[in-house]
Protein backbone atom coordinates (compact mmCIF):
# COMPACT_ATOMS: atom_id res chain seq x y z
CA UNK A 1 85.95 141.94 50.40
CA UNK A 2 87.17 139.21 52.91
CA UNK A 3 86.45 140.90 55.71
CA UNK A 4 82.59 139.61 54.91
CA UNK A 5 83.48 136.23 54.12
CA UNK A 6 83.02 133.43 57.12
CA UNK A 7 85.35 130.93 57.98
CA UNK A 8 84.57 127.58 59.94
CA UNK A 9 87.22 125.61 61.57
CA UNK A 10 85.84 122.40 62.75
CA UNK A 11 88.38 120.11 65.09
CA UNK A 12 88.33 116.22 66.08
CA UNK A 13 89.69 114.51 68.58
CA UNK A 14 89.59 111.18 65.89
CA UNK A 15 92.05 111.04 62.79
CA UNK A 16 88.89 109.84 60.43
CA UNK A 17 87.17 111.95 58.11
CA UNK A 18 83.83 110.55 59.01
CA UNK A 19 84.11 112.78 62.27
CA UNK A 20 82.97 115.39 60.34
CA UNK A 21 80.13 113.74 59.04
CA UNK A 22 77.92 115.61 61.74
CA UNK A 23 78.92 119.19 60.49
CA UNK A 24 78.41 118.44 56.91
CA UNK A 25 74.64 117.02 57.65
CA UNK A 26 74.06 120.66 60.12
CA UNK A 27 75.46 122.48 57.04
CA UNK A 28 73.27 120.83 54.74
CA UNK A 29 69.96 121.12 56.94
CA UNK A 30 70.43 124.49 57.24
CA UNK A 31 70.92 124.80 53.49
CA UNK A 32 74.19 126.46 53.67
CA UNK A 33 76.20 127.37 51.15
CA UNK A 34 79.98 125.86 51.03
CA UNK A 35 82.68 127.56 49.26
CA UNK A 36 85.20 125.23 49.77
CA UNK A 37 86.21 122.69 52.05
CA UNK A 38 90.17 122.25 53.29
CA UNK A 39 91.89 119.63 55.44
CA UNK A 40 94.26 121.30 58.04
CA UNK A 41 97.76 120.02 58.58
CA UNK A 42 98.34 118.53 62.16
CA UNK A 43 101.54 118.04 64.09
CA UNK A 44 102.98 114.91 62.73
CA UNK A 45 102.68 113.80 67.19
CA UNK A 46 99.45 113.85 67.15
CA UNK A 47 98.21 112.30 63.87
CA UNK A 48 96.54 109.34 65.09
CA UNK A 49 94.21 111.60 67.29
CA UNK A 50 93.22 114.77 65.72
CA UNK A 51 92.18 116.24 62.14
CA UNK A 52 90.49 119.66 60.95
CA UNK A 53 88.90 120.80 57.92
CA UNK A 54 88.28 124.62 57.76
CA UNK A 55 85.04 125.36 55.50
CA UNK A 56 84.80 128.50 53.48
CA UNK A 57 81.51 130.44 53.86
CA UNK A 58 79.48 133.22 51.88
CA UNK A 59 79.15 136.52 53.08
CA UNK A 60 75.15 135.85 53.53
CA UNK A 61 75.64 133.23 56.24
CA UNK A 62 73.02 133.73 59.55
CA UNK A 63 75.90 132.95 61.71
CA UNK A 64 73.58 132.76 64.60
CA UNK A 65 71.66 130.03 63.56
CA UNK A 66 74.61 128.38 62.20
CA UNK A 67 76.37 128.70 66.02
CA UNK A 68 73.08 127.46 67.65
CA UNK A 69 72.88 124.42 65.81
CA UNK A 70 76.56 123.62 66.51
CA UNK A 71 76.51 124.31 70.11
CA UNK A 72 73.04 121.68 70.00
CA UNK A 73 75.33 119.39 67.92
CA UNK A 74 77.93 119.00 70.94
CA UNK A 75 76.31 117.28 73.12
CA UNK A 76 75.99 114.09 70.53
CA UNK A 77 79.19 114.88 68.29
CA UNK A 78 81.86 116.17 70.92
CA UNK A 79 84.06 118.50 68.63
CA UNK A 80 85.81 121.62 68.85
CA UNK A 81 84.42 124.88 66.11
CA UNK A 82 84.62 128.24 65.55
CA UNK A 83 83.02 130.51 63.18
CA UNK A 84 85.04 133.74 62.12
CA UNK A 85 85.81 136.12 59.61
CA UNK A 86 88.19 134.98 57.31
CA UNK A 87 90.01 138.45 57.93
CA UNK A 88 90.14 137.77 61.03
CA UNK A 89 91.77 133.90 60.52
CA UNK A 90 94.14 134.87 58.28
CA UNK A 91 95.36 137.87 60.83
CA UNK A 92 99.26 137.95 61.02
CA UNK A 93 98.98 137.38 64.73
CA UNK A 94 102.48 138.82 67.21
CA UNK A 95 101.54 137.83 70.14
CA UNK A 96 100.41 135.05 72.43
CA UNK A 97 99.42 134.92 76.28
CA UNK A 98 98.88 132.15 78.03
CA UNK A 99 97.34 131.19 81.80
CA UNK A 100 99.13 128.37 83.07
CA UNK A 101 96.91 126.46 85.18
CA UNK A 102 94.61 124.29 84.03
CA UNK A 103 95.22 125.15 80.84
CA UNK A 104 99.36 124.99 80.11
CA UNK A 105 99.21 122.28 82.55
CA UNK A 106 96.25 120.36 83.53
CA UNK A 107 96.45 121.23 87.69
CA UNK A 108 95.52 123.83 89.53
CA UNK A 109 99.15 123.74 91.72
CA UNK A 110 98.20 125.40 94.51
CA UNK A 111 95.76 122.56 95.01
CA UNK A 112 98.59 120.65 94.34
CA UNK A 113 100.95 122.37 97.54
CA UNK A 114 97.53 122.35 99.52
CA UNK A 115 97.06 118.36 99.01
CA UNK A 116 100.48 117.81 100.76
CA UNK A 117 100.17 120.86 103.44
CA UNK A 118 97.14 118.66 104.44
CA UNK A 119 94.32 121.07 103.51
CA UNK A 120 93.67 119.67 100.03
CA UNK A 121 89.93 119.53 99.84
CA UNK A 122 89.21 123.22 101.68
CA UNK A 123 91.71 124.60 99.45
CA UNK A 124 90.22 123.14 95.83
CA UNK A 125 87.08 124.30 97.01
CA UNK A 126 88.23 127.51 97.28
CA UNK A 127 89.99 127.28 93.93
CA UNK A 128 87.19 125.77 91.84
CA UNK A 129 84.18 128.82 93.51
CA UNK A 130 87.42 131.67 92.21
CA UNK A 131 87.76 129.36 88.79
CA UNK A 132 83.85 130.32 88.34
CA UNK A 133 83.69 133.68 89.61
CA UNK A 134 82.11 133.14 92.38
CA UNK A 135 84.90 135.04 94.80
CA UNK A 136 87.27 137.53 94.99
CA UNK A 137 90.59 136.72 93.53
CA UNK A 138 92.83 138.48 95.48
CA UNK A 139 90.76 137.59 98.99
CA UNK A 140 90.50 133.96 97.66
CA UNK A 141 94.17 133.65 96.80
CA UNK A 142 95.33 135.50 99.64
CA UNK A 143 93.43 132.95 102.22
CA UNK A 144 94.30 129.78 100.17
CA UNK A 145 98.08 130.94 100.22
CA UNK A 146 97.89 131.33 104.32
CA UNK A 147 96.84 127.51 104.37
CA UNK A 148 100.11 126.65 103.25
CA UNK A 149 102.06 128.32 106.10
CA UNK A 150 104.88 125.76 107.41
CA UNK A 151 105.16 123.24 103.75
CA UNK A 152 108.56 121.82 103.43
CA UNK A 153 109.64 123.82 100.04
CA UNK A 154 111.09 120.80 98.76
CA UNK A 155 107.59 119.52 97.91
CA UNK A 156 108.06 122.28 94.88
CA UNK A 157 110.39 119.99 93.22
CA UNK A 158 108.44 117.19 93.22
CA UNK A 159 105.21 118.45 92.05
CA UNK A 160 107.11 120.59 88.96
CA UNK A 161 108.79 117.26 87.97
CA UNK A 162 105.19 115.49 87.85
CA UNK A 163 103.31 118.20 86.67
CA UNK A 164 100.42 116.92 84.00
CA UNK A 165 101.29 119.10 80.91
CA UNK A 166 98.68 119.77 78.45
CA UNK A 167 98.51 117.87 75.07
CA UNK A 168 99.50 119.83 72.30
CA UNK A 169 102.01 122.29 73.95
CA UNK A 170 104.55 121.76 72.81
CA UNK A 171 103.61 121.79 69.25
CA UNK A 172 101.78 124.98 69.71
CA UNK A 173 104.19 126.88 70.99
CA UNK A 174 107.21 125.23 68.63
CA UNK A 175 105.06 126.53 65.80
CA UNK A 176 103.75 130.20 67.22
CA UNK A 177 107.93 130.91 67.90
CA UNK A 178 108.23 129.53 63.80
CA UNK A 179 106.05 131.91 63.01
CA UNK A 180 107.80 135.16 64.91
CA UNK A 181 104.56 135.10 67.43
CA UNK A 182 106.03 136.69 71.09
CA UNK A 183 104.80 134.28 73.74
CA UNK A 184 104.32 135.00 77.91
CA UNK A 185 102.40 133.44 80.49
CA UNK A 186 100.44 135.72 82.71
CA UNK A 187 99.64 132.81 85.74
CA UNK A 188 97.98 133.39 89.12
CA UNK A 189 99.81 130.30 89.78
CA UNK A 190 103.53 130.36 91.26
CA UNK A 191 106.57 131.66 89.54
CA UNK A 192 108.81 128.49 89.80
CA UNK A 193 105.92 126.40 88.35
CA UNK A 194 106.12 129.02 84.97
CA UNK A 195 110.03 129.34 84.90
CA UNK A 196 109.84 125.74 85.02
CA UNK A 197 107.80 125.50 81.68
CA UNK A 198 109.56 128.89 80.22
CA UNK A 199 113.08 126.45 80.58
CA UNK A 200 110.77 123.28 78.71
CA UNK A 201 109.13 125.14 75.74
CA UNK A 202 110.80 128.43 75.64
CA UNK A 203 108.53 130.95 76.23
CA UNK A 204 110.05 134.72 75.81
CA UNK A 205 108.33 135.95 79.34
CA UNK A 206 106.74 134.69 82.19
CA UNK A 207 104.38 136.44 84.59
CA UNK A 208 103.21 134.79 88.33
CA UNK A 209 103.07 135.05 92.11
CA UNK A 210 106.07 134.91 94.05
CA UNK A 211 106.01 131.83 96.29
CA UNK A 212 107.71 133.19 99.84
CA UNK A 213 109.78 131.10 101.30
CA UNK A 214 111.74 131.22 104.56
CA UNK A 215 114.22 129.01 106.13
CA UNK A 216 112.83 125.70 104.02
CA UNK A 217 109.29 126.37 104.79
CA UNK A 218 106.10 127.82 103.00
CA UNK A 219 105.65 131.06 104.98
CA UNK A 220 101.93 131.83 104.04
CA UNK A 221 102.53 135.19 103.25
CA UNK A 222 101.40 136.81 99.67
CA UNK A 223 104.27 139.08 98.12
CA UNK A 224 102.38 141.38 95.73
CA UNK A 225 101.47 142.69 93.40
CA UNK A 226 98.85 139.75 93.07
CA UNK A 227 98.59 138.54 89.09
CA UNK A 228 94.67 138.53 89.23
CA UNK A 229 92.59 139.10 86.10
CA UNK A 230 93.27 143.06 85.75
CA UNK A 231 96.84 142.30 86.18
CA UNK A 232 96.62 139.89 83.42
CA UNK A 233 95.16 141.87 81.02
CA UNK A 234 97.23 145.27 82.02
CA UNK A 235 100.07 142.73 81.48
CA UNK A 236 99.06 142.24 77.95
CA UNK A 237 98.32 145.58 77.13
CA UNK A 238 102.01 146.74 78.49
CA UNK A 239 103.91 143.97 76.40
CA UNK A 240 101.56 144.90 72.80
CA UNK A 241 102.99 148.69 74.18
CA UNK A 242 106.15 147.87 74.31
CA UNK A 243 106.45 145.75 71.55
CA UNK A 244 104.69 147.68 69.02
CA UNK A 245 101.91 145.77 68.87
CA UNK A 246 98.38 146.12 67.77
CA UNK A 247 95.99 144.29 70.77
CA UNK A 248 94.27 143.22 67.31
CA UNK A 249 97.01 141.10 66.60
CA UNK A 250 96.96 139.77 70.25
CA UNK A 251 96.07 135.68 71.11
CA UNK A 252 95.38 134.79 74.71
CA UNK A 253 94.16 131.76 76.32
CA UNK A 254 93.40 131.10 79.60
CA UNK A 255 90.14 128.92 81.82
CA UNK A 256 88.85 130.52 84.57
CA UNK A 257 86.77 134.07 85.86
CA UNK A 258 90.46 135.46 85.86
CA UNK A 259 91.42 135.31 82.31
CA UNK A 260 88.47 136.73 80.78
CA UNK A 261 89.67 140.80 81.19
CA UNK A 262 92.85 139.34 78.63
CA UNK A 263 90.68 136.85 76.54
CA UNK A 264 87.96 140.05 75.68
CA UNK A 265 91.38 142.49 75.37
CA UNK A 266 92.74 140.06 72.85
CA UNK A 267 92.60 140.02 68.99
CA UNK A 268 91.66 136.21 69.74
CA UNK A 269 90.38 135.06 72.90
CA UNK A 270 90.70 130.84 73.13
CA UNK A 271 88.94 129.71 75.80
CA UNK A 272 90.12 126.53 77.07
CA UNK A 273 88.32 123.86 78.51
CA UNK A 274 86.42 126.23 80.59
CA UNK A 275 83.51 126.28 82.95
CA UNK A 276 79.72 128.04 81.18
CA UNK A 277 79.90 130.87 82.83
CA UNK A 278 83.41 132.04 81.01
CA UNK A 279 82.23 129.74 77.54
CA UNK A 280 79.10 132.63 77.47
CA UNK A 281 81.25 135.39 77.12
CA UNK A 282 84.11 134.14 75.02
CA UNK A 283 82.68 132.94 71.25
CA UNK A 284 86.08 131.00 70.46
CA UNK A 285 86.98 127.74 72.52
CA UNK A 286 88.54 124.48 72.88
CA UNK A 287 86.61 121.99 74.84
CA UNK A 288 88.21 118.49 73.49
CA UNK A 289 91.30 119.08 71.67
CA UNK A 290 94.40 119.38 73.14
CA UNK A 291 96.05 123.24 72.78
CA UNK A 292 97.46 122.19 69.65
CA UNK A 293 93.82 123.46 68.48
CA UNK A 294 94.97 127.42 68.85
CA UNK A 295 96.99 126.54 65.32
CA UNK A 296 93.78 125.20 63.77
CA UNK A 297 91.98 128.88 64.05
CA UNK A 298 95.31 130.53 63.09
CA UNK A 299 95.07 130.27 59.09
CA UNK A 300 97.68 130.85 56.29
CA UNK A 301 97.47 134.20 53.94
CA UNK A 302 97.25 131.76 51.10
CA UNK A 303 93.60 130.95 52.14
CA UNK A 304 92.45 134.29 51.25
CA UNK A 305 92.84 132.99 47.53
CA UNK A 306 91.28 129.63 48.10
């Protein structure tokens, strides 16, 4: 009987129940029918900047409509929603993938190693065209890589120690362990940079590129296997395997052309912050919230009563 119902999760970036003002008034114009309306706990941290309300909808709901007047409704209200089946919500998810860059953290770090190896702006370039889908990853990755033949490996330290971590996080990932969710990042980045945030927030595994070194120095080279977007999702696959797990009780979340073969494998694909061409083909996302906003989709068993 639930599996017909509709959830929408709405999220602000403001702690004021008058953000939501601008759903209500699409709701009403549209003449749809409420069941209920609930306020969403947030992580005590981030109070003062973020609320949610999830909205209970009827079976009869022309989701369509209801998505094109909220994607319309963006561009004046900035605020994160989802529509989906309250089945689906209330899912007793087990595990959680993650892509780390620009999305765990908010840096792309081999942009990062490029700015220092002096080849900062031909190597973001390269980046942002693989981001969109516009190259190759491997050939992509494989020439940026080359580019840093000859850094001083101590530059590692330093960026890992300033590297921009994503609001909400921690929180996230404090509450998907609470909850007995498995969590891995599956990064095209650089091993050290994901060890580094498997040691901060605990994450069970962690998945990335080796970055060669030889006598102090970058050597340029590309040890494979490459973690590119097939390796992601085979990744994910292989852990559901060998932890028993349904992929319909999977969560990933990544950004770029590389992380959609895991966000379409996965129970719930989040895309974060991404560019159009991956926010077409992934119906969940998070544009303005920090990644705190994963919990807001996740909901609680008791809502199946509500």
């Amino acid at each position: 009987m639930t599996d017909n119902l509709y959830a929408l999760t709405a999220i602000s970036t403001s702690s004021q129940a008058a953000a939501f003002a601008p759903i209500d008034k699409v709701l009403r114009a549209l003449s749809v029918t409420v069941l209920a309306v609930k306020a969403l706990a947030v992580p005590r941290s981030l109070a003062e900047r973020r609320s949610a309300r999830v909205y209970s909808l009827p079976a009869g709901v022309d989701v369509n409509s209801l998505t094109q007047s909220l994607r319309a409704l963006e561009v004046q209200a900035p605020m994160d929603w989802a529509i989906q089946t309250v089945a689906s919500r209330v899912r007793r998810y087990r595990l959680a993938v993650f892509d780390m860059d620009s999305t765990l953290i908010r840096c792309e770090v081999i942009d990062e190693l490029a700015r220092y190896a002096g080849v900062g702006e031909q190597v973001a370039a390269i980046t942002d065209r693989a981001m969109r889908g516009e190259l190759d990853f491997q050939a992509s990755f494989i020439e940026r890589v080359a580019l840093l033949k000859g850094l001083d490996a101590a530059v590692v330290d330093g960026i890992m120690d300033a590297m921009p971590i994503t609001e909400g996080v921690g929180e996230l990932i404090l509450t998907l362990r609470a909850r007995g969710i498995y969590t891995a990042i599956l990064s095209g980045g650089f091993m050290p940079f994901a060890q580094y945030l498997q040691r901060q927030f605990g994450f069970d595994e962690v998945h990335a590129n080796g970055l060669e070194i030889d006598r102090g120095v970058l050597t340029g080279k590309v040890q494979l296997p490459i973690v590119d977007g097939d390796y992601k999702r085979e990744t994910l696959v292989e852990i559901a395997r060998r932890r028993d797990i349904d992929l319909a009780d999977t969560i990933a979340v990544g950004d770029g052309a590389n992380d959609l073969p895991m966000l379409t494998t996965a129970g719930l694909g989040v895309a974060y912050a991404t560019k159009p061409v991956i926010q077409k083909q992934v119906d969940v996302q998070l544009n303005h919230a920090g990644l705190d906003g994963v919990l807001y989709y996740l909901g609680a068993g008791s809502e199946l009563g509500d």
